[in-house]
PDB file of N, CA and C in Angstrom:
ATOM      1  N   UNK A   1      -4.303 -15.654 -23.975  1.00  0.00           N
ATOM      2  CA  UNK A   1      -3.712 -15.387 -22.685  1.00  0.00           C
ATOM      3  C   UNK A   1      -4.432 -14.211 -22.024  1.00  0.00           C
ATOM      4  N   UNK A   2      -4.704 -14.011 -20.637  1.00  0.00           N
ATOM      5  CA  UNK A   2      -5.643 -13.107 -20.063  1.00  0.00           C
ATOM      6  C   UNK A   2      -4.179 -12.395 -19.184  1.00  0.00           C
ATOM      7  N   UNK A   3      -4.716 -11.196 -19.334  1.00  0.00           N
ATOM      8  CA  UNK A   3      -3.877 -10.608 -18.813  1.00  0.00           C
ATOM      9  C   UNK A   3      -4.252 -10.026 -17.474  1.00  0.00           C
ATOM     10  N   UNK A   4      -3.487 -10.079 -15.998  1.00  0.00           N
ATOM     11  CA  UNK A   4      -4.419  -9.223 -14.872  1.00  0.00           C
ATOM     12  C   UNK A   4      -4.551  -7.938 -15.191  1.00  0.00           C
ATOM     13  N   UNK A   5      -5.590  -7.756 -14.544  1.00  0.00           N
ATOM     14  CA  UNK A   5      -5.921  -6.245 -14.488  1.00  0.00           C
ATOM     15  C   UNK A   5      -6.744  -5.766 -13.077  1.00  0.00           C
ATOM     16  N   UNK A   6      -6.821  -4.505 -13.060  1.00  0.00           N
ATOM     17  CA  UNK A   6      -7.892  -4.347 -11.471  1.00  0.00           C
ATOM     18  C   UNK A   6      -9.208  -5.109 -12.344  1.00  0.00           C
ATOM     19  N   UNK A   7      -9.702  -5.358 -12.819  1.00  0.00           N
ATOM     20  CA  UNK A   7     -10.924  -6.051 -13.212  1.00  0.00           C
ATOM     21  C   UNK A   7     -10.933  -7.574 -12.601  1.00  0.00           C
ATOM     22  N   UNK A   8     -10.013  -8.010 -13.235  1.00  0.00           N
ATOM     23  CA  UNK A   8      -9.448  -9.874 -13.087  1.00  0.00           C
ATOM     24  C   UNK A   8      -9.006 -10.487 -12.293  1.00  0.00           C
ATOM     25  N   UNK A   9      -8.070  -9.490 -11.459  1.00  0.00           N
ATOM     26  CA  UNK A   9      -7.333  -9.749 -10.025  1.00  0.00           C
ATOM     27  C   UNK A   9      -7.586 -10.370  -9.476  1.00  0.00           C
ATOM     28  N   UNK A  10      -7.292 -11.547  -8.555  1.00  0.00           N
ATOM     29  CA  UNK A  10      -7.682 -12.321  -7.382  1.00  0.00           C
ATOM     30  C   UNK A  10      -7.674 -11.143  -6.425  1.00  0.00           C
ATOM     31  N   UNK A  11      -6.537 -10.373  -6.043  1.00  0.00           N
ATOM     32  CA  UNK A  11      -6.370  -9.763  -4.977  1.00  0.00           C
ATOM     33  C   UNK A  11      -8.042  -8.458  -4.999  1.00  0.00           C
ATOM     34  N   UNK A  12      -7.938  -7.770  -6.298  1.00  0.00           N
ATOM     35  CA  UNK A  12      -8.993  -6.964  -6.208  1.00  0.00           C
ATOM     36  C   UNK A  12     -10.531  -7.873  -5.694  1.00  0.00           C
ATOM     37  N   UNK A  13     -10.801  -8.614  -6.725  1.00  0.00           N
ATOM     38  CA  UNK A  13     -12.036  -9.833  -6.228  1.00  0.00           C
ATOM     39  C   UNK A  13     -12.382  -9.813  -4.958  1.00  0.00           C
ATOM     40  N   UNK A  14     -11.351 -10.668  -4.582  1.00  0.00           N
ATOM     41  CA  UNK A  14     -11.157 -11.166  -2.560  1.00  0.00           C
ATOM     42  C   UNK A  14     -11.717  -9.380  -1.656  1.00  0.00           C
ATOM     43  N   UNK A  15     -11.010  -8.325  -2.380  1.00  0.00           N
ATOM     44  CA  UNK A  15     -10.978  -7.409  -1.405  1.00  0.00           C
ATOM     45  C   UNK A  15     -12.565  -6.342  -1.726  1.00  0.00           C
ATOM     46  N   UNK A  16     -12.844  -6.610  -2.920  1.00  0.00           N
ATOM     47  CA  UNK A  16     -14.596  -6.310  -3.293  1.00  0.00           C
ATOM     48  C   UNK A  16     -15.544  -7.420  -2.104  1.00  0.00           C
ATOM     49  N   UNK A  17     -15.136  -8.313  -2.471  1.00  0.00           N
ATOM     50  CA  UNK A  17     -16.336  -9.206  -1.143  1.00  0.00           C
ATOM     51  C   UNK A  17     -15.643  -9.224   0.135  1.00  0.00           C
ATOM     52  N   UNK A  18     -14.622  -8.728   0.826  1.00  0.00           N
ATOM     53  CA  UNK A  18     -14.421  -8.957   1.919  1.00  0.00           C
ATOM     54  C   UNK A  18     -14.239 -10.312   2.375  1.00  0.00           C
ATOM     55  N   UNK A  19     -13.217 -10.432   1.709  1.00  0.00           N
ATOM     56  CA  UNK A  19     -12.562 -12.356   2.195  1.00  0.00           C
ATOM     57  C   UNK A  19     -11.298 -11.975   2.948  1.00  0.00           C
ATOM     58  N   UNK A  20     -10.780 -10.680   2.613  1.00  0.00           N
ATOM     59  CA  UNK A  20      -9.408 -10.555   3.111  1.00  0.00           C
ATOM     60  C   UNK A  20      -9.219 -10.078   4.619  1.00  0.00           C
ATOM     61  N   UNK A  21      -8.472 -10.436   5.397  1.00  0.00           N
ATOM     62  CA  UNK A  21      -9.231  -9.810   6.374  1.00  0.00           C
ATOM     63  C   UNK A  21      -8.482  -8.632   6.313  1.00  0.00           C
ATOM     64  N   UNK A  22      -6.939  -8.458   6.294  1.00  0.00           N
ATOM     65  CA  UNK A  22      -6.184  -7.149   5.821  1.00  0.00           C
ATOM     66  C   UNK A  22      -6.703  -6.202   4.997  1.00  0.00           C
ATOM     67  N   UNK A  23      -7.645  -5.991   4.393  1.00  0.00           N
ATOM     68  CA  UNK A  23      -8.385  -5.260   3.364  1.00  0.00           C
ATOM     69  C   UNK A  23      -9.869  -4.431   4.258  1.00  0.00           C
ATOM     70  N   UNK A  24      -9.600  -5.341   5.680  1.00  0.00           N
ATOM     71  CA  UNK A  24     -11.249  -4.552   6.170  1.00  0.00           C
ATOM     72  C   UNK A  24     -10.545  -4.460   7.761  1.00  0.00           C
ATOM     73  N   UNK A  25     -11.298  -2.859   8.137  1.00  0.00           N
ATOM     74  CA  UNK A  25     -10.411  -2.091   9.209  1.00  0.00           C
ATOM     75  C   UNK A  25     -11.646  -1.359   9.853  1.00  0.00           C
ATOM     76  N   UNK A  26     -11.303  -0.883  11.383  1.00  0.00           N
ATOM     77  CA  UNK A  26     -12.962  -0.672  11.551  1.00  0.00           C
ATOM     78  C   UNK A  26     -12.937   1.449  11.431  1.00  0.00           C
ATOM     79  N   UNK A  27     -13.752   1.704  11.046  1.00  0.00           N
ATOM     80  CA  UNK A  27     -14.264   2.611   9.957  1.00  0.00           C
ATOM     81  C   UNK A  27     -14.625   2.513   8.011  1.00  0.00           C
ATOM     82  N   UNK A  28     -14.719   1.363   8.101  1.00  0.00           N
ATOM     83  CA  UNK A  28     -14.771   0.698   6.543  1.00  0.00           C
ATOM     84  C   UNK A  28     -16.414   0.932   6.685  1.00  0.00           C
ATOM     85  N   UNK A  29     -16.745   1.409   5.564  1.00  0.00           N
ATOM     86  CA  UNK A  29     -18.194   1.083   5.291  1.00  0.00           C
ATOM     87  C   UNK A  29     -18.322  -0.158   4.233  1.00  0.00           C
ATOM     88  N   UNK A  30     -19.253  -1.039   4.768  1.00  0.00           N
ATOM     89  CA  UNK A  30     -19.451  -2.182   4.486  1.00  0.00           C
ATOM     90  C   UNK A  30     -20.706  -2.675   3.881  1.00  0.00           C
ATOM     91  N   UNK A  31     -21.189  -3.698   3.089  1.00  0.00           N
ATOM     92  CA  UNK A  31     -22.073  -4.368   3.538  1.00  0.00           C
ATOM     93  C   UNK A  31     -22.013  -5.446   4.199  1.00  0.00           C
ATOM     94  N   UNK A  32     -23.083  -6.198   5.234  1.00  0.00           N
ATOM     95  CA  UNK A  32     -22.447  -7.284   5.586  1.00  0.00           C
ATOM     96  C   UNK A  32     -23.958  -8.011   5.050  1.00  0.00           C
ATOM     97  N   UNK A  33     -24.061  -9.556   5.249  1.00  0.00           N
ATOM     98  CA  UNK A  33     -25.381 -10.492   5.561  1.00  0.00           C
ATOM     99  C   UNK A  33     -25.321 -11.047   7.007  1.00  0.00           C
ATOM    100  N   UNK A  34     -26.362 -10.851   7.581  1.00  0.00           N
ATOM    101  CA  UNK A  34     -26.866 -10.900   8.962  1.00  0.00           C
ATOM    102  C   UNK A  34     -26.911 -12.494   9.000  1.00  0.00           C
ATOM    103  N   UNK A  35     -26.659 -13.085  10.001  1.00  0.00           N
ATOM    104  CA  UNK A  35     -26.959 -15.050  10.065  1.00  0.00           C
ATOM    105  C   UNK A  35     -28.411 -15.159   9.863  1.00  0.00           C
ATOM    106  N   UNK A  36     -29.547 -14.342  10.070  1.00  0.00           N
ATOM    107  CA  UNK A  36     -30.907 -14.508   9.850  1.00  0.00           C
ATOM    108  C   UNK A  36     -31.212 -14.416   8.209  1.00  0.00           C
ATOM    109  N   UNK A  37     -30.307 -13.739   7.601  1.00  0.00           N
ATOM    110  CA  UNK A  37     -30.397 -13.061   6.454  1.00  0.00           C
ATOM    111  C   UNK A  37     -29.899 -14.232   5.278  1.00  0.00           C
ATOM    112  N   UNK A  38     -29.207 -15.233   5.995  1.00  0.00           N
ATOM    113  CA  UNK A  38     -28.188 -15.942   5.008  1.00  0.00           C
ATOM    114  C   UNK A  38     -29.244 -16.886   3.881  1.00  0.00           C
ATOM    115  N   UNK A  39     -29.810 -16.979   4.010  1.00  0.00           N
ATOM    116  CA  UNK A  39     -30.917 -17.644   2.627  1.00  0.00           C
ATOM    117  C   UNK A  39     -31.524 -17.109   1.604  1.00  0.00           C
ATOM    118  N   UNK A  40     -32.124 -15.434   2.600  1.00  0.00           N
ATOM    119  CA  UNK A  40     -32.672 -14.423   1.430  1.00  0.00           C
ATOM    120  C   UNK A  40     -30.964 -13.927   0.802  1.00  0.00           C
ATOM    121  N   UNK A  41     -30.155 -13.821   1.653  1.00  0.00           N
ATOM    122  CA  UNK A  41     -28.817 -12.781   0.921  1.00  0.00           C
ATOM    123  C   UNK A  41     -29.476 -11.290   1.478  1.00  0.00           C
ATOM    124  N   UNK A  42     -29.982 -10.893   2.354  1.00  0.00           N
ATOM    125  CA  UNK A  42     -30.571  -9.632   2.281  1.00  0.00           C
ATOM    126  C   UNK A  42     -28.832  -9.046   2.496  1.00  0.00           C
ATOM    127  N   UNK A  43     -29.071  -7.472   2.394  1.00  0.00           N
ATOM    128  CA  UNK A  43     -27.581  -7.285   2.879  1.00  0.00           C
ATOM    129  C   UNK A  43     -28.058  -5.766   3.727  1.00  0.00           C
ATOM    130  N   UNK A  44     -27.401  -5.756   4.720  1.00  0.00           N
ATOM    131  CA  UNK A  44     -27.466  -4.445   5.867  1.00  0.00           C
ATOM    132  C   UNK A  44     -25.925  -3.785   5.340  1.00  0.00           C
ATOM    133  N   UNK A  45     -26.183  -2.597   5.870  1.00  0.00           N
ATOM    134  CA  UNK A  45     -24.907  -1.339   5.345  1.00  0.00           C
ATOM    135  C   UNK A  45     -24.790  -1.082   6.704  1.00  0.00           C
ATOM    136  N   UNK A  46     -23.465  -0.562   6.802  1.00  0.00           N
ATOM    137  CA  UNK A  46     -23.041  -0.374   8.354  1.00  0.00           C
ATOM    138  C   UNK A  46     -21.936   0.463   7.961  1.00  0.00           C
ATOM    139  N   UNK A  47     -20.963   0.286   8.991  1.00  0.00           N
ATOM    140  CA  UNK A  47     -19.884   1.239   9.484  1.00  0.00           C
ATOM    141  C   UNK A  47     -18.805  -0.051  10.114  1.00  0.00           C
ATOM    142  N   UNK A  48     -17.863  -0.483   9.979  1.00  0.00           N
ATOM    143  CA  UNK A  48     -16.879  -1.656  10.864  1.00  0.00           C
ATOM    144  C   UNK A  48     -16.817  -1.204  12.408  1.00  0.00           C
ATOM    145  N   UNK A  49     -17.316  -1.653  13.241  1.00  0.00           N
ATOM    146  CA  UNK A  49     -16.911  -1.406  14.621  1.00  0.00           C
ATOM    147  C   UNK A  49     -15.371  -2.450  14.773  1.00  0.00           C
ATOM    148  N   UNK A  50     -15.521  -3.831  14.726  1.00  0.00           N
ATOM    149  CA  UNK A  50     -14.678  -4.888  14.873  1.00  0.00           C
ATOM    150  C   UNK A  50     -14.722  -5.397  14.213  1.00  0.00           C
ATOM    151  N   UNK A  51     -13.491  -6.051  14.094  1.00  0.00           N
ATOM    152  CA  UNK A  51     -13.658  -7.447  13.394  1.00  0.00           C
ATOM    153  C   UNK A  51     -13.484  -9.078  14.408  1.00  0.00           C
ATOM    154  N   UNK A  52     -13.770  -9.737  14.292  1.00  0.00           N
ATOM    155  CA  UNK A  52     -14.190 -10.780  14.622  1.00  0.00           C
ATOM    156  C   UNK A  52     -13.576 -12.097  14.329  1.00  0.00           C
ATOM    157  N   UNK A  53     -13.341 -12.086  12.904  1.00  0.00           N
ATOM    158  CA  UNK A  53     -12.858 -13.113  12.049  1.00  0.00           C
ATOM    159  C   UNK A  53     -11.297 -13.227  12.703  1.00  0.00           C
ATOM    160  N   UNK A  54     -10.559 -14.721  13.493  1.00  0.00           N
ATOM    161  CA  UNK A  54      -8.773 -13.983  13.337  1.00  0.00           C
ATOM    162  C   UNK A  54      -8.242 -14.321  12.336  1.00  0.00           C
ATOM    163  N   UNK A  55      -9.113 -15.078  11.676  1.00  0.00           N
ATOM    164  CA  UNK A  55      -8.348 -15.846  10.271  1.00  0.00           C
ATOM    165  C   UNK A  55      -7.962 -14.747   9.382  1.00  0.00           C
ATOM    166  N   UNK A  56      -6.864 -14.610   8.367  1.00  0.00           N
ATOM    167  CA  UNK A  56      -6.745 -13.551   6.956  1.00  0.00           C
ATOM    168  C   UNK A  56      -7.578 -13.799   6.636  1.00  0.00           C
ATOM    169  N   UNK A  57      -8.099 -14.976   6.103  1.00  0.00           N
ATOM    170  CA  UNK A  57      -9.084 -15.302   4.532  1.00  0.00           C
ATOM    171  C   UNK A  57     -10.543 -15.817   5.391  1.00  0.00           C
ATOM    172  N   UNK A  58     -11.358 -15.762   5.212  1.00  0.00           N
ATOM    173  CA  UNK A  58     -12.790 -16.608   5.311  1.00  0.00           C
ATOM    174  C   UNK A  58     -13.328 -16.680   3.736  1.00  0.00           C
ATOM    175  N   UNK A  59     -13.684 -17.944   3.113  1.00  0.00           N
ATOM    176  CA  UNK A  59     -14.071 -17.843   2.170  1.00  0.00           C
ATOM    177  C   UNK A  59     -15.219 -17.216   1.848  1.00  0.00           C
ATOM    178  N   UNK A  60     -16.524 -17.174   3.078  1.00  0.00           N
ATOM    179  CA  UNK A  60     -17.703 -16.847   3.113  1.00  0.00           C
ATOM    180  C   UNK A  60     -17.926 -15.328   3.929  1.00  0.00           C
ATOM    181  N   UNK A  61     -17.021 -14.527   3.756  1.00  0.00           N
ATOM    182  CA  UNK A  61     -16.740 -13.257   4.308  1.00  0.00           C
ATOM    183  C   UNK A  61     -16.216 -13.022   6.002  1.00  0.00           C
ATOM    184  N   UNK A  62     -15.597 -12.353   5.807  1.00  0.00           N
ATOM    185  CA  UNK A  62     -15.000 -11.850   7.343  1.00  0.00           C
ATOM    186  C   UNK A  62     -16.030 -11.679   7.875  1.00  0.00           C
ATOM    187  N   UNK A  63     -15.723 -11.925   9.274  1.00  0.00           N
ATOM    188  CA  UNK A  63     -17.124 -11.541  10.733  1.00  0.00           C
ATOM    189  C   UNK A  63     -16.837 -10.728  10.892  1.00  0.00           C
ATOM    190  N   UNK A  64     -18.119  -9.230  10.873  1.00  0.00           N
ATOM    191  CA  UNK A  64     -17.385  -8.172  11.789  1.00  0.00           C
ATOM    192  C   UNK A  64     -18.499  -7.532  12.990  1.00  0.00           C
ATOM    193  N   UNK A  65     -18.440  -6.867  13.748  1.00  0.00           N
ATOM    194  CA  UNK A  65     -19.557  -6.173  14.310  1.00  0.00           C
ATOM    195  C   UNK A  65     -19.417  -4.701  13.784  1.00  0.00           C
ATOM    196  N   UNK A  66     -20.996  -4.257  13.621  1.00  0.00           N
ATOM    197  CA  UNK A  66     -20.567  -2.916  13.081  1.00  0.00           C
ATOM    198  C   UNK A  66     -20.745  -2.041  14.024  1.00  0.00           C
ATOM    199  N   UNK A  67     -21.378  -0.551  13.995  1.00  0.00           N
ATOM    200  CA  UNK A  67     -21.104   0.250  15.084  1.00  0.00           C
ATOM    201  C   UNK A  67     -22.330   0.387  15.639  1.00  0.00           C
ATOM    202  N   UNK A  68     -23.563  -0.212  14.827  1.00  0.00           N
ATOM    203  CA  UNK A  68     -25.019  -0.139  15.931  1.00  0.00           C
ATOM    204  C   UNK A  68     -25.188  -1.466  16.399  1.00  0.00           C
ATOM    205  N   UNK A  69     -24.122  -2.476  16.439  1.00  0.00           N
ATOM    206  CA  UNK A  69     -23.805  -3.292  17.163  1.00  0.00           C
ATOM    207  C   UNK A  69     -24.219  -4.538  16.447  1.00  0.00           C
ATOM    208  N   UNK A  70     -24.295  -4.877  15.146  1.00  0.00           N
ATOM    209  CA  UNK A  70     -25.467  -5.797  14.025  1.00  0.00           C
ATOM    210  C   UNK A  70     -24.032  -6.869  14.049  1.00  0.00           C
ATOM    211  N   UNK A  71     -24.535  -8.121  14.161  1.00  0.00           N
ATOM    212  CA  UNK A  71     -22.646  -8.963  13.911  1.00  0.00           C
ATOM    213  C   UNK A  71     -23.355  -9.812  12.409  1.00  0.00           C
ATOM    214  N   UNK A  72     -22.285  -9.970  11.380  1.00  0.00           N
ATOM    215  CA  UNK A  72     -22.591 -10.681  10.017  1.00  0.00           C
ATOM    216  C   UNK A  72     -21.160 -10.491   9.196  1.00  0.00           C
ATOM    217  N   UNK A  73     -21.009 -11.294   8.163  1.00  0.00           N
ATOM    218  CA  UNK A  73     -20.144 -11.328   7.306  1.00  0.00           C
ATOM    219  C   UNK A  73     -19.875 -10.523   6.633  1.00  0.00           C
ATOM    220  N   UNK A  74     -18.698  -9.821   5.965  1.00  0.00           N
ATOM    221  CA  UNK A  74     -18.893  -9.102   4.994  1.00  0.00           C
ATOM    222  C   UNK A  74     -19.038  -9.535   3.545  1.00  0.00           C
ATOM    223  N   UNK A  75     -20.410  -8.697   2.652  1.00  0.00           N
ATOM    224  CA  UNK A  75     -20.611  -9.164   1.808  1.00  0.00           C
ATOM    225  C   UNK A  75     -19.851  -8.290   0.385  1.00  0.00           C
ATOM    226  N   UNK A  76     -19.667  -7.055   0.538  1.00  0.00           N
ATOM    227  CA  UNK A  76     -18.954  -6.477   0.160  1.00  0.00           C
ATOM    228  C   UNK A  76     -18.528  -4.916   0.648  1.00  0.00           C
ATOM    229  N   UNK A  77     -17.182  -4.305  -0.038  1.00  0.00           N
ATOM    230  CA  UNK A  77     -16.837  -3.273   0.742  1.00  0.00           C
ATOM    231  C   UNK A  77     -17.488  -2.135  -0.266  1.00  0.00           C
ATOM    232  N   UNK A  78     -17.745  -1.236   0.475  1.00  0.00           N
ATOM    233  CA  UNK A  78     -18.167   0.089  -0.688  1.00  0.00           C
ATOM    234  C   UNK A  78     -16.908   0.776  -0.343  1.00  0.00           C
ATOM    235  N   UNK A  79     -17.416   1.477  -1.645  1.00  0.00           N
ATOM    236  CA  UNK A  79     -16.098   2.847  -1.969  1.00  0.00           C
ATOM    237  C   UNK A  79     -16.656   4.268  -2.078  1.00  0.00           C
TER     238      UNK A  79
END
């Protein structure tokens, strides 16, 4: 039997890649992947200006714009 933990969590998971949209707020430092970027995976670091996404969940990361104006998914949140 597996027990949750912050390791195992769905909720932690979802909110490391930025699927949630409640989990990403604009002053979040982020990474996101740029739509040019989506094949290499490159990933740009930003700052949240907006978000974009109205959905809670995107499976393939929330849309956000950041604050030098770059629009892409989030690929994950830093801490």
């Amino acid at each position: 039997m597996i027990i949750p933990n912050r390791y195992n969590s769905q909720k932690i998971k979802n909110k490391m890649h930025g699927r949630t949209r409640s989990d990403i707020y604009p002053g979040l430092e982020v990474d996101i992947i740029l739509k040019k970027d989506q094949r290499s995976g490159k990933k740009t670091r930003g700052i949240v200006k907006d978000l974009l996404t109205s959905a809670a969940y995107h499976s393939r990361g929330i849309k956000v714009r950041l604050e030098d104006g770059q629009v892409g998914r989030v690929a994950e949140i830093i801490f």
